[in-house]
Protein backbone atom coordinates (compact mmCIF):
# COMPACT_ATOMS: atom_id res chain seq x y z
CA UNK A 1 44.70 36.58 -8.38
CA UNK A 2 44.92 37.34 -12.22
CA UNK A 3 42.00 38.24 -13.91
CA UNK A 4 43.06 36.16 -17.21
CA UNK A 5 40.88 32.89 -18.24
CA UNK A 6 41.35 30.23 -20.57
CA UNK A 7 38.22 30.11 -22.83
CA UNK A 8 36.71 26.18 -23.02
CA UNK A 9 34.27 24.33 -24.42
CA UNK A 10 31.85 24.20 -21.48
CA UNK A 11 32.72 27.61 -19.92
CA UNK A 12 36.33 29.62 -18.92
CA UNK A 13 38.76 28.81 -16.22
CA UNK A 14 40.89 31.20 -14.17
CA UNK A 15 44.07 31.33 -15.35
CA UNK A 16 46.84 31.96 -12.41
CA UNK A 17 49.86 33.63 -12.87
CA UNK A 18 53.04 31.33 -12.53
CA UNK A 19 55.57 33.80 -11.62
CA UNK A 20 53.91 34.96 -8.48
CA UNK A 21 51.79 34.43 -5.19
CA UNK A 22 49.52 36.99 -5.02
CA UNK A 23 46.71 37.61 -2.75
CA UNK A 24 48.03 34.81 -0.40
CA UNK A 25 47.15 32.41 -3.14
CA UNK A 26 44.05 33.35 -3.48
CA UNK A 27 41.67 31.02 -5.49
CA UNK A 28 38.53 31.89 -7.70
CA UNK A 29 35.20 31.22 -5.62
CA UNK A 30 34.26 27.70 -5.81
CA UNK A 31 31.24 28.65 -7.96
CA UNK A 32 33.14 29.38 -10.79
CA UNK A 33 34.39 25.65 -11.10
CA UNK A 34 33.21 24.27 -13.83
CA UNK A 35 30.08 21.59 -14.00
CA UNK A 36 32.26 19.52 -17.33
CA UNK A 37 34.67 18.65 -16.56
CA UNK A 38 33.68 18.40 -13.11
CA UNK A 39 35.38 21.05 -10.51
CA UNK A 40 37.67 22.51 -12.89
CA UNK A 41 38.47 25.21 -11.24
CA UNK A 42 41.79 27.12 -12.48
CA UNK A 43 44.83 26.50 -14.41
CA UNK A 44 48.72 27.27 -13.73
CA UNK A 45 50.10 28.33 -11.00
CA UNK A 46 52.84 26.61 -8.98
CA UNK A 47 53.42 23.36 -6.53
CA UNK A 48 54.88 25.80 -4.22
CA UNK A 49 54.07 24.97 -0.10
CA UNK A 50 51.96 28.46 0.19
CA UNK A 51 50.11 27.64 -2.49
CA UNK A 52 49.21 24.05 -1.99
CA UNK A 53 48.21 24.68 1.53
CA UNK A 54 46.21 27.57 0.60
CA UNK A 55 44.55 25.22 -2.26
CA UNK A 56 43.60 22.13 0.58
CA UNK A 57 42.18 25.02 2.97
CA UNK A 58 39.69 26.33 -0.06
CA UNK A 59 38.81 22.64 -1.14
CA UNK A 60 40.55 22.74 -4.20
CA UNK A 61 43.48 19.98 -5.14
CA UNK A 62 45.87 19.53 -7.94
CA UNK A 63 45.45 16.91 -10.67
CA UNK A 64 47.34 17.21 -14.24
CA UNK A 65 49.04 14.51 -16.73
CA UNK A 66 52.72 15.02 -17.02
CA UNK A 67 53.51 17.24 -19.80
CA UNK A 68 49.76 19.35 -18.68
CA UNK A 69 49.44 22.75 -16.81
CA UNK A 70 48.57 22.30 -13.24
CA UNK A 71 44.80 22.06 -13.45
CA UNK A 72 43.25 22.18 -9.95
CA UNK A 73 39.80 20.66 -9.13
CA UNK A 74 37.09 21.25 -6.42
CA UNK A 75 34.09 18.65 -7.73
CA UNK A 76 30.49 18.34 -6.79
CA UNK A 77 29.64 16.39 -5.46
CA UNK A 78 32.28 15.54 -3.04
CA UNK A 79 33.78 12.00 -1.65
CA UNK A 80 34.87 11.68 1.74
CA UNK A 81 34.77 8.95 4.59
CA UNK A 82 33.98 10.21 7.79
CA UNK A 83 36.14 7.94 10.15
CA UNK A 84 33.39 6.37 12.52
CA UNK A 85 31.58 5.26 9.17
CA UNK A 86 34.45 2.69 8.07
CA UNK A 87 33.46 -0.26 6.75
CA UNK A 88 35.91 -3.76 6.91
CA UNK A 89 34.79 -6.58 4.52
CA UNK A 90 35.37 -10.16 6.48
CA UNK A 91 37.75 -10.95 4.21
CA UNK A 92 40.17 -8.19 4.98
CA UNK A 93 39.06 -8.48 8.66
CA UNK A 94 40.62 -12.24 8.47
CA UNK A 95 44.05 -10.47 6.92
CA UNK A 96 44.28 -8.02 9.28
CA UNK A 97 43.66 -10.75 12.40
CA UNK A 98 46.96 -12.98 10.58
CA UNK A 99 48.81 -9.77 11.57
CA UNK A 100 51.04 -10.84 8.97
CA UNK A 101 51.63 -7.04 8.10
CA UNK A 102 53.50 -4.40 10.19
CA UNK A 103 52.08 -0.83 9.84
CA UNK A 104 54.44 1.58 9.92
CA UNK A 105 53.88 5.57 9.37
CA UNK A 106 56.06 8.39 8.15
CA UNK A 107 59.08 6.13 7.65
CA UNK A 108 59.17 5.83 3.67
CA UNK A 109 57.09 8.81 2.42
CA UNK A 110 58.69 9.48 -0.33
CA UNK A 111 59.22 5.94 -1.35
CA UNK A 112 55.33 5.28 -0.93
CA UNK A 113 54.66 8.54 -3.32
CA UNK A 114 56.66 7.29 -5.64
CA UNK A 115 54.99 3.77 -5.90
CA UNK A 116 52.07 5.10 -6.07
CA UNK A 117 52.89 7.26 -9.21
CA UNK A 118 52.76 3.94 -11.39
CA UNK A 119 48.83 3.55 -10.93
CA UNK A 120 46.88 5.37 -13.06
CA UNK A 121 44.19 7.14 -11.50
CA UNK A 122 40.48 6.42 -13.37
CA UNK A 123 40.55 6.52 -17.18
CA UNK A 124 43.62 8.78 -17.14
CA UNK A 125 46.57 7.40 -19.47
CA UNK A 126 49.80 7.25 -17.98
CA UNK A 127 50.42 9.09 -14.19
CA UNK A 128 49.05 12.00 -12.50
CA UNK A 129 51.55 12.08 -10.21
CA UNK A 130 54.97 13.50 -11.39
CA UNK A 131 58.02 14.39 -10.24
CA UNK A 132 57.22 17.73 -9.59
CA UNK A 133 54.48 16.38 -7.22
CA UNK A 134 56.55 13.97 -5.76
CA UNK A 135 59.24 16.79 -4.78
CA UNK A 136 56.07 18.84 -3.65
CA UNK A 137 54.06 16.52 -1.44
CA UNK A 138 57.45 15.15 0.17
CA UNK A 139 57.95 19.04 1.18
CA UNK A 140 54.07 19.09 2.61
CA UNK A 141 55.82 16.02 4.51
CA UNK A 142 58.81 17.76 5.51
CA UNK A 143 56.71 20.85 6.89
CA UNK A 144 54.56 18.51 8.57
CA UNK A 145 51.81 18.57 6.42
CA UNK A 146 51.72 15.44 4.21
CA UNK A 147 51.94 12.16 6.24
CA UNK A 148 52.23 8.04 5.02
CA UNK A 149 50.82 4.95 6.28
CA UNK A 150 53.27 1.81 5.40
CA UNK A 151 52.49 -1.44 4.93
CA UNK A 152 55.60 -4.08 5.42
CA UNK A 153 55.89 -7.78 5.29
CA UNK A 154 59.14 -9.68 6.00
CA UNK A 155 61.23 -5.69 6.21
CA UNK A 156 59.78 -5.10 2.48
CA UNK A 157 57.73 -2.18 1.84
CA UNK A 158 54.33 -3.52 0.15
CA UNK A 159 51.61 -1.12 0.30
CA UNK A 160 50.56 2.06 1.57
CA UNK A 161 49.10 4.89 1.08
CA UNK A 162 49.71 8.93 1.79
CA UNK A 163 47.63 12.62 2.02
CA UNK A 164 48.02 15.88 3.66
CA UNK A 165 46.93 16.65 7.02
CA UNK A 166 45.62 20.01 7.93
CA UNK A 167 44.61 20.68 12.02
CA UNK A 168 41.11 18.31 12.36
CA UNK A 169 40.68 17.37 8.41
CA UNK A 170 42.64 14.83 6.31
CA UNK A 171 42.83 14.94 2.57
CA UNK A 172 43.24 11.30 0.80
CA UNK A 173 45.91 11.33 -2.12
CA UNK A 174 46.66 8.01 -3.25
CA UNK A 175 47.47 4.28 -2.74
CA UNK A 176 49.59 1.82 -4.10
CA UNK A 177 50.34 -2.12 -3.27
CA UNK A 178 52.24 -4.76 -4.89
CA UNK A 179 51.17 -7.42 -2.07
CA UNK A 180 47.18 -8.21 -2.48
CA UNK A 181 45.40 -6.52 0.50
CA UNK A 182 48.44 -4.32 1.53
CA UNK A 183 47.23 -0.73 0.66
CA UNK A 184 43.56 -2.35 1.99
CA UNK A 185 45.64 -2.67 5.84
CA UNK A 186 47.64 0.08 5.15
CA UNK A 187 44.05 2.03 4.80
CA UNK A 188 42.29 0.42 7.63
CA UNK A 189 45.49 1.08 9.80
CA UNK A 190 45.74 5.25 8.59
CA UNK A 191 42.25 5.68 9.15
CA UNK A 192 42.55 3.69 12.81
CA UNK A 193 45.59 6.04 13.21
CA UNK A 194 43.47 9.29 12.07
CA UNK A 195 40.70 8.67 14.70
CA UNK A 196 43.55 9.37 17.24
CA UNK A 197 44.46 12.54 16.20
CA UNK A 198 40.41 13.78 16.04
CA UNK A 199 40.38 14.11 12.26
CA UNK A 200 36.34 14.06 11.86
CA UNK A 201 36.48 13.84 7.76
CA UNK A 202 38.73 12.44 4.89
CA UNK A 203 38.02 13.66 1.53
CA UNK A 204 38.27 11.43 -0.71
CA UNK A 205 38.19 13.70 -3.89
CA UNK A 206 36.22 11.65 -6.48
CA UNK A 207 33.44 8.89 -6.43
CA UNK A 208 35.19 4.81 -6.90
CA UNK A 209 33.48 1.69 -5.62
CA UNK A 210 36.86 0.77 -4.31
CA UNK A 211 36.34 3.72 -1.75
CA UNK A 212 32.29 3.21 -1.12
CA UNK A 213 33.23 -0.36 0.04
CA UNK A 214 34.65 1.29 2.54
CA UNK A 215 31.78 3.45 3.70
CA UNK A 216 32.84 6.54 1.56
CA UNK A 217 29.94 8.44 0.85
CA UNK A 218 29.20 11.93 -1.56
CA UNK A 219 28.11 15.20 -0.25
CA UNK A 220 27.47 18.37 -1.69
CA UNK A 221 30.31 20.45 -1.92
CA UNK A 222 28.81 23.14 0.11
CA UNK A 223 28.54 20.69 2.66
CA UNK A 224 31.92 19.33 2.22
CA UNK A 225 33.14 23.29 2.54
CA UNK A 226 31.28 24.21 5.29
CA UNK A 227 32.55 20.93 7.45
CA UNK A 228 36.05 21.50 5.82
CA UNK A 229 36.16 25.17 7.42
CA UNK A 230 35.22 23.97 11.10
CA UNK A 231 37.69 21.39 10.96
CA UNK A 232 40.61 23.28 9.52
CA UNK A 233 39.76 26.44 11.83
CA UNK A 234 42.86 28.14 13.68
CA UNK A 235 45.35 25.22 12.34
CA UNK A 236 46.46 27.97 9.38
């Protein structure tokens, strides 16, 4: 871990060296992310697999504007959805009983990351996710790691959604649809999906009403760490 910082406004960042992976990617300690913007926690670095793994494991996650450093995040509070909590509004609960959709998972991932990189995330002009973390998150998928949830009508791929998987946790990524209510069953069907494989928490990253209708909910990040390290335990 390099012991270089990037002075800013509301306090300094850890700066990490591009051009190697030391200390088994070591991270700073989480309570040295900043408070504004919230969870900054380092800059630079690389997309490599090592690193991103190591990165999920500590509860930190990459988020950067093309043409940005990598900036990566661990924010207090925290969102997640812990699976038994979902909630299903009536109205999707009438789309899902049309069965008009076919879930499918792990058949299109990179073709679901790559719809999904023309929705802006929050306030942010433009995407967060590039190419370069397209090509990383579809080799998280090819390692096993990073997994899809489809949503197809008539052979057409609609909706769907995609994250990283890592022994008993799941981290949520993104979502895209061009279909109303496809990355809704896409959602409904990953998280159905997830129960089966005894995942017991999804982070969600950052508070959206979009996710709280589903029963997301914030915790303290201490929390969120100290569930994250049961779940993960032995799996890296």
């Amino acid at each position: 871990m390099s012991n270089a910082y990037y002075q800013l406004e509301n306090g300094r960042v850890a700066s990490i060296d591009n051009n190697s992976i030391d200390d088994n990617c070591h991270f700073p300690p989480l309570s040295q992310a900043l408070t504004e913007p919230n969870g900054l926690i380092a800059i630079g670095g690389d997309l490599s697999l090592p690193r991103l793994l190591a990165a999920y494991q500590q509860g930190i996650f990459p988020w950067f504007s093309d043409g940005e450093p990598i900036l990566w995040w661990s924010p207090d509070p925290r969102m997640v959805l812990f699976p038994n909590e979902l909630k299903i509004a009536n109205s999707l609960r009438k789309t899902l009983k049309n069965k008009a959709f076919e879930i499918r998972f792990n058949t299109s991932f990179r073709e679901v990351i790559t719809a999904c990189s023309t929705n802006p995330r929050g306030d942010q002009h433009g995407t967060w996710i590039t190419q370069d973390i397209i090509n990383a998150y579809c080799a998280l998928h090819d390692a096993g790691y990073a997994i899809s949830a489809e949503t197809w009508l008539n052979g057409q791929l609609v909706g769907g959604c995609y994250g990283v998987k890592i022994g008993n946790m799941f981290y949520g990524e993104s979502m895209f649809h061009c279909v109303t209510d496809a990355s809704k069953v896409a959602f409904v069907g990953l998280v159905a999906h997830l129960k089966t494989q005894g995942i017991g928490m999804i982070d969600c990253q950052m508070k959206t009403a979009h996710l709280a209708n589903f029963g997301a909910r914030e915790i303290s990040r201490e929390d969120f760490i100290t569930r994250l390290s049961a779940l993960i335990a032995g799996h890296l």
